[in-house]
Protein backbone atom coordinates (compact mmCIF):
# COMPACT_ATOMS: atom_id res chain seq x y z
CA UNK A 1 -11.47 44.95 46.11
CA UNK A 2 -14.56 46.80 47.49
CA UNK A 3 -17.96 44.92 47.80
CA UNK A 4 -19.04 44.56 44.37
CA UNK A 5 -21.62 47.87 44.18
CA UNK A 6 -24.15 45.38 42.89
CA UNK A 7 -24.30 43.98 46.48
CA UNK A 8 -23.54 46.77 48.74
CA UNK A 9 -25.99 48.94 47.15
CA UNK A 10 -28.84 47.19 49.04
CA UNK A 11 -27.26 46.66 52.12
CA UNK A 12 -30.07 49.00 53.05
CA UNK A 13 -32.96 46.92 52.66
CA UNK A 14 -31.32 44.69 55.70
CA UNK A 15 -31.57 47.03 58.44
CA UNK A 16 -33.45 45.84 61.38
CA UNK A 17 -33.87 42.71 60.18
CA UNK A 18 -32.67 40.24 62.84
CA UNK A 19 -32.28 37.00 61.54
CA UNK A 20 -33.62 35.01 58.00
CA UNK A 21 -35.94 33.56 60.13
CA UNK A 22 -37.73 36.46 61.47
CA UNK A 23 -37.40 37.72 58.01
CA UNK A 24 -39.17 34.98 56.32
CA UNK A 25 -42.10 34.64 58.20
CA UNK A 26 -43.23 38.20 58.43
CA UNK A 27 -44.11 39.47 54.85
CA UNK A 28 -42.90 43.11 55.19
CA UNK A 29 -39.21 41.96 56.42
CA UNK A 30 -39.71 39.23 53.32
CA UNK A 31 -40.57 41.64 50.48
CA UNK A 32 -37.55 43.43 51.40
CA UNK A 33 -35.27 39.91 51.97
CA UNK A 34 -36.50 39.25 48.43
CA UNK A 35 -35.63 42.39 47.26
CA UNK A 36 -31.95 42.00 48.54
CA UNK A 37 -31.22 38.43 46.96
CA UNK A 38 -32.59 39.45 43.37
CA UNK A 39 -31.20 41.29 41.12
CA UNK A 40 -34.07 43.26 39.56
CA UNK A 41 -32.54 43.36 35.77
CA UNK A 42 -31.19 39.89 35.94
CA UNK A 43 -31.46 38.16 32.22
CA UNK A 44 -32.91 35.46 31.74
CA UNK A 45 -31.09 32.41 32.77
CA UNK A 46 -30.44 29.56 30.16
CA UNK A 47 -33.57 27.69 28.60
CA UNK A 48 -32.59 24.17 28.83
CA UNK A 49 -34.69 20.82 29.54
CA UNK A 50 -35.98 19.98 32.38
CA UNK A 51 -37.37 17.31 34.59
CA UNK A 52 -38.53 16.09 37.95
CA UNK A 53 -37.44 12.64 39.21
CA UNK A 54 -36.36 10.82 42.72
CA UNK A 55 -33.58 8.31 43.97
CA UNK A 56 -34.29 5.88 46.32
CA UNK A 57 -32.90 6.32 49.46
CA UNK A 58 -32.85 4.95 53.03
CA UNK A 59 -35.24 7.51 54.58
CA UNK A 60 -37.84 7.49 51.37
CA UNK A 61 -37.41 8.42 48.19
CA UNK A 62 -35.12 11.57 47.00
CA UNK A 63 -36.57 14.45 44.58
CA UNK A 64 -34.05 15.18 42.00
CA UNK A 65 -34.22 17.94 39.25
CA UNK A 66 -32.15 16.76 35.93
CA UNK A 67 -30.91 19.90 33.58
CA UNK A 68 -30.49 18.32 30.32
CA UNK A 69 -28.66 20.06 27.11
CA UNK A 70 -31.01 20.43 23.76
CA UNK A 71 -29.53 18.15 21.48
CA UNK A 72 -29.59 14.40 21.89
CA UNK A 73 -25.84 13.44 22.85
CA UNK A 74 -25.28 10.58 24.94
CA UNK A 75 -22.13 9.93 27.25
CA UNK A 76 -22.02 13.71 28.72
CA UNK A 77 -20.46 14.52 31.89
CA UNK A 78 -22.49 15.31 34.77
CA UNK A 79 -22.81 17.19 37.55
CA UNK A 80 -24.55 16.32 40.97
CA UNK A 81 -25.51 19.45 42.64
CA UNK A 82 -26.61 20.57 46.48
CA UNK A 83 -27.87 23.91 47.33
CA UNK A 84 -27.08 25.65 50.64
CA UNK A 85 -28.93 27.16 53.20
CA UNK A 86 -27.12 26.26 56.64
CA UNK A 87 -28.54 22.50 56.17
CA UNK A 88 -32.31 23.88 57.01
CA UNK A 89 -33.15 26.38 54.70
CA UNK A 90 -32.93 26.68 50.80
CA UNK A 91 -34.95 24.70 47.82
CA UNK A 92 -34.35 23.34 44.04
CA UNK A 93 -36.23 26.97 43.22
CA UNK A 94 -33.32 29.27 44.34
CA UNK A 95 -31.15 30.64 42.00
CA UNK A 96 -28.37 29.00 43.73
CA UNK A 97 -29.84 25.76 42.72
CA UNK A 98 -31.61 26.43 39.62
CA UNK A 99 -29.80 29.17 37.62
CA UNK A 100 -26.10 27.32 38.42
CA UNK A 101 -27.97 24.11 37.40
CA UNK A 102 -29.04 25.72 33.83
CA UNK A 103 -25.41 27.39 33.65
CA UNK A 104 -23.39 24.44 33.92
CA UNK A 105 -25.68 22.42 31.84
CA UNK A 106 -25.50 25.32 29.02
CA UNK A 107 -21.85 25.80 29.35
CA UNK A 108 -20.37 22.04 30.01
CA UNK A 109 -22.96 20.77 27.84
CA UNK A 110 -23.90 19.09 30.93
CA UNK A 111 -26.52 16.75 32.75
CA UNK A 112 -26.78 17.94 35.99
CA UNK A 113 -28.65 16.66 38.48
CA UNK A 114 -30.18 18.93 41.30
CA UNK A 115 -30.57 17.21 44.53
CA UNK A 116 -33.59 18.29 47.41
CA UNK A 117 -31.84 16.43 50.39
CA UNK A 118 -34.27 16.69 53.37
CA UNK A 119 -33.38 19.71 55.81
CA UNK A 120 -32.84 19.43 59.39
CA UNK A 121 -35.98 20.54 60.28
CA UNK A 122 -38.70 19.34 62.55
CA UNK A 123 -36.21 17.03 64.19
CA UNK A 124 -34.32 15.82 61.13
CA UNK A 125 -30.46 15.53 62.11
CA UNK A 126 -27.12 14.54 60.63
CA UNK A 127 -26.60 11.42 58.72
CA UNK A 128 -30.16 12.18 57.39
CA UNK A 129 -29.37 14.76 54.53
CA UNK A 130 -25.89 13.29 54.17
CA UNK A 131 -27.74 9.70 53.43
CA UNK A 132 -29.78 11.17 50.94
CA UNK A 133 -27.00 12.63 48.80
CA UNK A 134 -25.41 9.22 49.20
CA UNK A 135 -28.18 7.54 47.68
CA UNK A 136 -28.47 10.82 44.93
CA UNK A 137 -24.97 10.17 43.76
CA UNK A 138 -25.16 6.43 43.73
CA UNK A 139 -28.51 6.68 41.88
CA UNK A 140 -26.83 8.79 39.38
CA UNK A 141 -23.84 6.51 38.57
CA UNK A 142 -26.35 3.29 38.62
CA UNK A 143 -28.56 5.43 35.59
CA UNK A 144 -25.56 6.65 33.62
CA UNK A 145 -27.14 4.95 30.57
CA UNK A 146 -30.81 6.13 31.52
CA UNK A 147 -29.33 9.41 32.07
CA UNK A 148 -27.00 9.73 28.97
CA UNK A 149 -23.66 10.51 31.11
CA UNK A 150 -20.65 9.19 30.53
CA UNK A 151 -19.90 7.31 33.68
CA UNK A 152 -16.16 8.62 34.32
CA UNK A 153 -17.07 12.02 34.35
CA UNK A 154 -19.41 12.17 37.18
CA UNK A 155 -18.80 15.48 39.27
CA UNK A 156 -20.31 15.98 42.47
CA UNK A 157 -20.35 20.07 43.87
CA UNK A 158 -22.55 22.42 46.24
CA UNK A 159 -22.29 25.70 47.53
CA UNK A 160 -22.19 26.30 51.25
CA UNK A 161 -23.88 23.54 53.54
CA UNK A 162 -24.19 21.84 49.84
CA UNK A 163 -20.42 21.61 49.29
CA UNK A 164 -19.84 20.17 52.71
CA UNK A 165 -22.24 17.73 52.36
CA UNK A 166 -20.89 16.88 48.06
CA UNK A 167 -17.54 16.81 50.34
CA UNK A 168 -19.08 14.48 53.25
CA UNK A 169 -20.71 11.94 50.47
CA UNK A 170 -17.68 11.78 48.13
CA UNK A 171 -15.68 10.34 51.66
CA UNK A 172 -18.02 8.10 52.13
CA UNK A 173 -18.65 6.45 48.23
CA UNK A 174 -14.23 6.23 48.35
CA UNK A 175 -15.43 4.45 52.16
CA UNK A 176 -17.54 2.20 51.27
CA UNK A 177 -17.58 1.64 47.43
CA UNK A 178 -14.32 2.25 46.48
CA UNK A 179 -15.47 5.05 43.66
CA UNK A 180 -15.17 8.87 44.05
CA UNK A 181 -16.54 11.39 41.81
CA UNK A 182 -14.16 12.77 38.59
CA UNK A 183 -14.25 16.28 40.58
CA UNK A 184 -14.98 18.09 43.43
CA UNK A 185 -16.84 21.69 42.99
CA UNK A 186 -17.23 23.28 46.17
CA UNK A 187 -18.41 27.37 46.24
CA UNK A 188 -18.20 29.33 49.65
CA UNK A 189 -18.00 25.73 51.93
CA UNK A 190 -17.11 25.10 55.97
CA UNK A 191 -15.49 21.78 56.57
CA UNK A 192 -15.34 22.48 60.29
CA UNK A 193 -17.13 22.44 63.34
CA UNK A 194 -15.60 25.16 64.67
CA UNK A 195 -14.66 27.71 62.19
CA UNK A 196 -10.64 29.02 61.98
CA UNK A 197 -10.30 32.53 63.18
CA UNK A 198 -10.04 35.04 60.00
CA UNK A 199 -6.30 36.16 59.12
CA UNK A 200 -5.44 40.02 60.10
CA UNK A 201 -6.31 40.47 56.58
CA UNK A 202 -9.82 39.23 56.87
CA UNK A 203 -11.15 40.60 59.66
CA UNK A 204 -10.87 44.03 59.03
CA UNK A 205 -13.01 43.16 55.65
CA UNK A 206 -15.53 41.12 57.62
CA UNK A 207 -16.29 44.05 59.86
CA UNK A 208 -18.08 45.92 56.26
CA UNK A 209 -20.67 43.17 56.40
CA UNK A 210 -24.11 44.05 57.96
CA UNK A 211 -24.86 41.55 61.00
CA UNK A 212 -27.45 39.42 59.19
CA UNK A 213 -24.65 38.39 56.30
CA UNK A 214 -22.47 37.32 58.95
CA UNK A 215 -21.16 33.82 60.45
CA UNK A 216 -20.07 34.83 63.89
CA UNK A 217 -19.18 32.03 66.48
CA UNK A 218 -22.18 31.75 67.68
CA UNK A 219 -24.35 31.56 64.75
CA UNK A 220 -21.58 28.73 63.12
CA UNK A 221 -22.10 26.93 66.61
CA UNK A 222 -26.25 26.79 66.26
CA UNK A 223 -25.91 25.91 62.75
CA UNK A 224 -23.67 23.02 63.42
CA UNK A 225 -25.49 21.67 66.79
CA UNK A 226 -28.79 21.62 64.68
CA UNK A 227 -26.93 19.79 61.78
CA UNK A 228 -25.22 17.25 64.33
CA UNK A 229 -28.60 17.04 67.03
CA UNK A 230 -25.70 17.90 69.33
CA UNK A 231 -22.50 19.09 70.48
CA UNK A 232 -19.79 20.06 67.49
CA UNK A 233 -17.77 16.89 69.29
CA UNK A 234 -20.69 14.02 67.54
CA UNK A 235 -18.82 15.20 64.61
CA UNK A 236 -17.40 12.70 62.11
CA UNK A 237 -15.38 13.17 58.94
CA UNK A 238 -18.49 12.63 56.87
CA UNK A 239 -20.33 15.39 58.50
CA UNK A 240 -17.32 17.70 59.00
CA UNK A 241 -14.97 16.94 56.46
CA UNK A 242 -12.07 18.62 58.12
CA UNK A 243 -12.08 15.50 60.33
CA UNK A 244 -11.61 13.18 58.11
CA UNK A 245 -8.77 11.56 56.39
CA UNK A 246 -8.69 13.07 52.53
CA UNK A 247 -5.93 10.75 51.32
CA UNK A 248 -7.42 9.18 47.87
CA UNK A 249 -10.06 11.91 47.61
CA UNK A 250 -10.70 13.51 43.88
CA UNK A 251 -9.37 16.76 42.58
CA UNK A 252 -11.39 19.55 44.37
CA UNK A 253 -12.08 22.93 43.25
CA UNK A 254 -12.98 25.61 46.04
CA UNK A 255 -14.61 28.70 45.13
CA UNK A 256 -14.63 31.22 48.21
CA UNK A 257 -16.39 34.21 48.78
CA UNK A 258 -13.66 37.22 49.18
CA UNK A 259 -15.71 38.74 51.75
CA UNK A 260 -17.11 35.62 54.33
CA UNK A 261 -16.49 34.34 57.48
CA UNK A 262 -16.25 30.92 56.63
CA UNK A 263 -13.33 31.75 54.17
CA UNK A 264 -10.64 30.59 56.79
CA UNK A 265 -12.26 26.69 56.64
CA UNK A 266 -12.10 26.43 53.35
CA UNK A 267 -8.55 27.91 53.14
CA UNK A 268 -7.68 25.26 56.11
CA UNK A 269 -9.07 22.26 54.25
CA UNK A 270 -7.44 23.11 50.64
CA UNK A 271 -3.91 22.99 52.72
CA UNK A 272 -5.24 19.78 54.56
CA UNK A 273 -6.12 18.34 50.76
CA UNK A 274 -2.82 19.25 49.14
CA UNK A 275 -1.31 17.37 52.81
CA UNK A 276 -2.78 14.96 51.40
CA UNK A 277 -2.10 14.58 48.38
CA UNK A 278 -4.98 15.64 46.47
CA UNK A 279 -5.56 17.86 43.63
CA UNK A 280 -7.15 20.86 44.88
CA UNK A 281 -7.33 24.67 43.23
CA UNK A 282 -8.82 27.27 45.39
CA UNK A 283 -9.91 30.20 43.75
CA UNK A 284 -11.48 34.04 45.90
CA UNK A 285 -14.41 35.49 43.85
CA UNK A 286 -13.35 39.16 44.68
CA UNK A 287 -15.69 41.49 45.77
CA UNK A 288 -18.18 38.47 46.53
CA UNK A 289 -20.41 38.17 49.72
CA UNK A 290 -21.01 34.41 50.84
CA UNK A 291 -24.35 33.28 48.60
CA UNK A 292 -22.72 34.94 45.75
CA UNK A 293 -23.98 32.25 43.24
CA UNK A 294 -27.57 33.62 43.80
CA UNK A 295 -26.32 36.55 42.11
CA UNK A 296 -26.57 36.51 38.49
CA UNK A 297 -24.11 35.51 35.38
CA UNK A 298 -23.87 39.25 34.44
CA UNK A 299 -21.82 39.90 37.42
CA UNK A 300 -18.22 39.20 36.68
CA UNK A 301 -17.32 37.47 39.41
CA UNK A 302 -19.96 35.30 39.21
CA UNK A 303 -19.45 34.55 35.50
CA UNK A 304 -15.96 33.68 36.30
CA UNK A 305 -16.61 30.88 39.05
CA UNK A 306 -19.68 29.58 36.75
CA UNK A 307 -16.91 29.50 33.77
CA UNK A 308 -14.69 27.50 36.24
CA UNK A 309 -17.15 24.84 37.18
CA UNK A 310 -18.36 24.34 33.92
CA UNK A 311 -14.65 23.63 32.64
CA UNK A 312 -14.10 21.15 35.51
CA UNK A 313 -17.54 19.24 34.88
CA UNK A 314 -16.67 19.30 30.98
CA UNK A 315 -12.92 18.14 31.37
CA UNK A 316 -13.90 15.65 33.80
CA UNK A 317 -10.48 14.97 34.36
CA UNK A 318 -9.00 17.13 36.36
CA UNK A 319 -9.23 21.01 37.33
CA UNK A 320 -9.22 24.11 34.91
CA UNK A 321 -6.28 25.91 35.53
């Protein structure tokens, strides 16, 4: 389908814009940045509790931000969540971390438990962010009783850079502790250092996209060099996933964007999961741009993939089908 109106219609607010960057630090090119990612008559997202707290990790402590339902119900599933943001940008503020965190909660009747991983920024570099969420998960399933969660349904997602690194952690816990999460939730993720070329069908789709909302070659190879603090060969299967070996791995549910370049990785890595033997559904939000989850519930789409996630937290058990 076309690029859902809701989207397209402010394609104009992009133009001569360069890069998020530039955009970010000069306040006119901001207003209008922040004009594009909100949605002006968005309701009001989901009034559920909420509180600040931190896991201990190997590189100081880790902020968290736990969503927890009204009601006091013990031994609910749970949901550890990563925002994206190309592994340097992005916060526990942005609707792709809050607003999906107060969805799922709402819906699954879910604790879910935002993660701030540090950014590579300033020097910060692969395993950094990837130890953090490490420590997040292992933090969670060490506090189940703190927390109220039932321990076997402990789901572990993020969107973009977040659902590579949920993917990249979840390798490592089956690694080196012999556990893996109940689910995998993964929204508009690369598993490679190189991205697959789009299919015929793609491309032409792709080529509707103003520059800025793109992931060309080049931009995917700065993203992943400033990730690794190198060349795309330092990576490993913890930082690119597609490297790894998957046997063992926990059902995965991948959410892509209909219109992104980074659809063909997560296409590739569903086939390399179900090679493997691994339960995996992959689902196209039609219409979508990549970032769609900062886009609110009202949009179909949107409510769909939110309706999905919240089924596989709940179930805990396997995927929604």
């Amino acid at each position: 389908m076309p690029v859902h109106p809701v989207v397209s219609s402010r394609f104009h607010l992009l133009e001569g814009i360069e890069s998020f960057e530039k955009g970010m630090a000069d306040p006119s090119l901001r207003a209008r940045l922040d004009e594009f990612m909100s949605i002006t008559d968005a309701p009001a997202p989901p009034t559920v509790a909420v509180r600040e707290d931190a896991a201990p990790g190997p590189h100081g402590p880790v902020p968290v931000r736990i969503y927890t339902p009204a009601d006091e119900a013990t031994g609910r599933p749970s949901l550890v969540w990563l925002h994206g943001g190309a592994f340097r940008m992005g916060d526990l503020d942005m609707p792709e971390a809050d607003w999906t965190a107060r969805q799922v909660c709402e819906r699954a009747g879910a604790v879910v438990v935002s993660v701030d991983y540090r950014l590579c920024v300033g020097g910060v570099t692969f395993p950094v962010p990837h130890d953090d969420v490490v420590a997040a998960v292992r933090w969670v399933r060490d506090c189940t009783d703190t927390l109220g969660v039932d321990a076997d349904r402990i789901s572990l997602g993020g969107a973009s850079a977040g659902g590579n690194l949920a993917t990249g952690a979840a390798l490592r816990l089956r690694d080196e502790d012999g556990w893996v999460p109940a689910a995998l939730l993964l929204a508009y993720t690369t598993f490679h250092a190189v991205v697959p070329a789009p299919s015929l069908r793609l491309a032409p789709l792709l080529a509707e996209i103003p520059r800025l909302l793109r992931f060309l070659p080049e931009d995917r190879r700065s993203i992943t060099e400033n990730y690794l603090g190198g060349p795309a060969s330092l990576a490993d299967g913890y930082a690119m996933p597609a490297n790894a070996v998957l046997d063992g791995l926990c059902p995965a549910l991948l959410i892509n964007s209909e219109y992104d370049d980074l659809r063909p990785s997560a296409e590739a890595f569903a086939g390399l999961l179900a090679a493997a033997g691994v339960d995996v559904r992959q689902v196209v939000a039609p219409g979508m741009l990549h970032g769609f989850l900062n886009l609110h519930a009202g949009v179909e789409a949107v409510d769909r993939a939110l309706g999905l996630m919240a089924a596989a937290v709940r179930d805990g058990n396997g995927l929604p089908r």
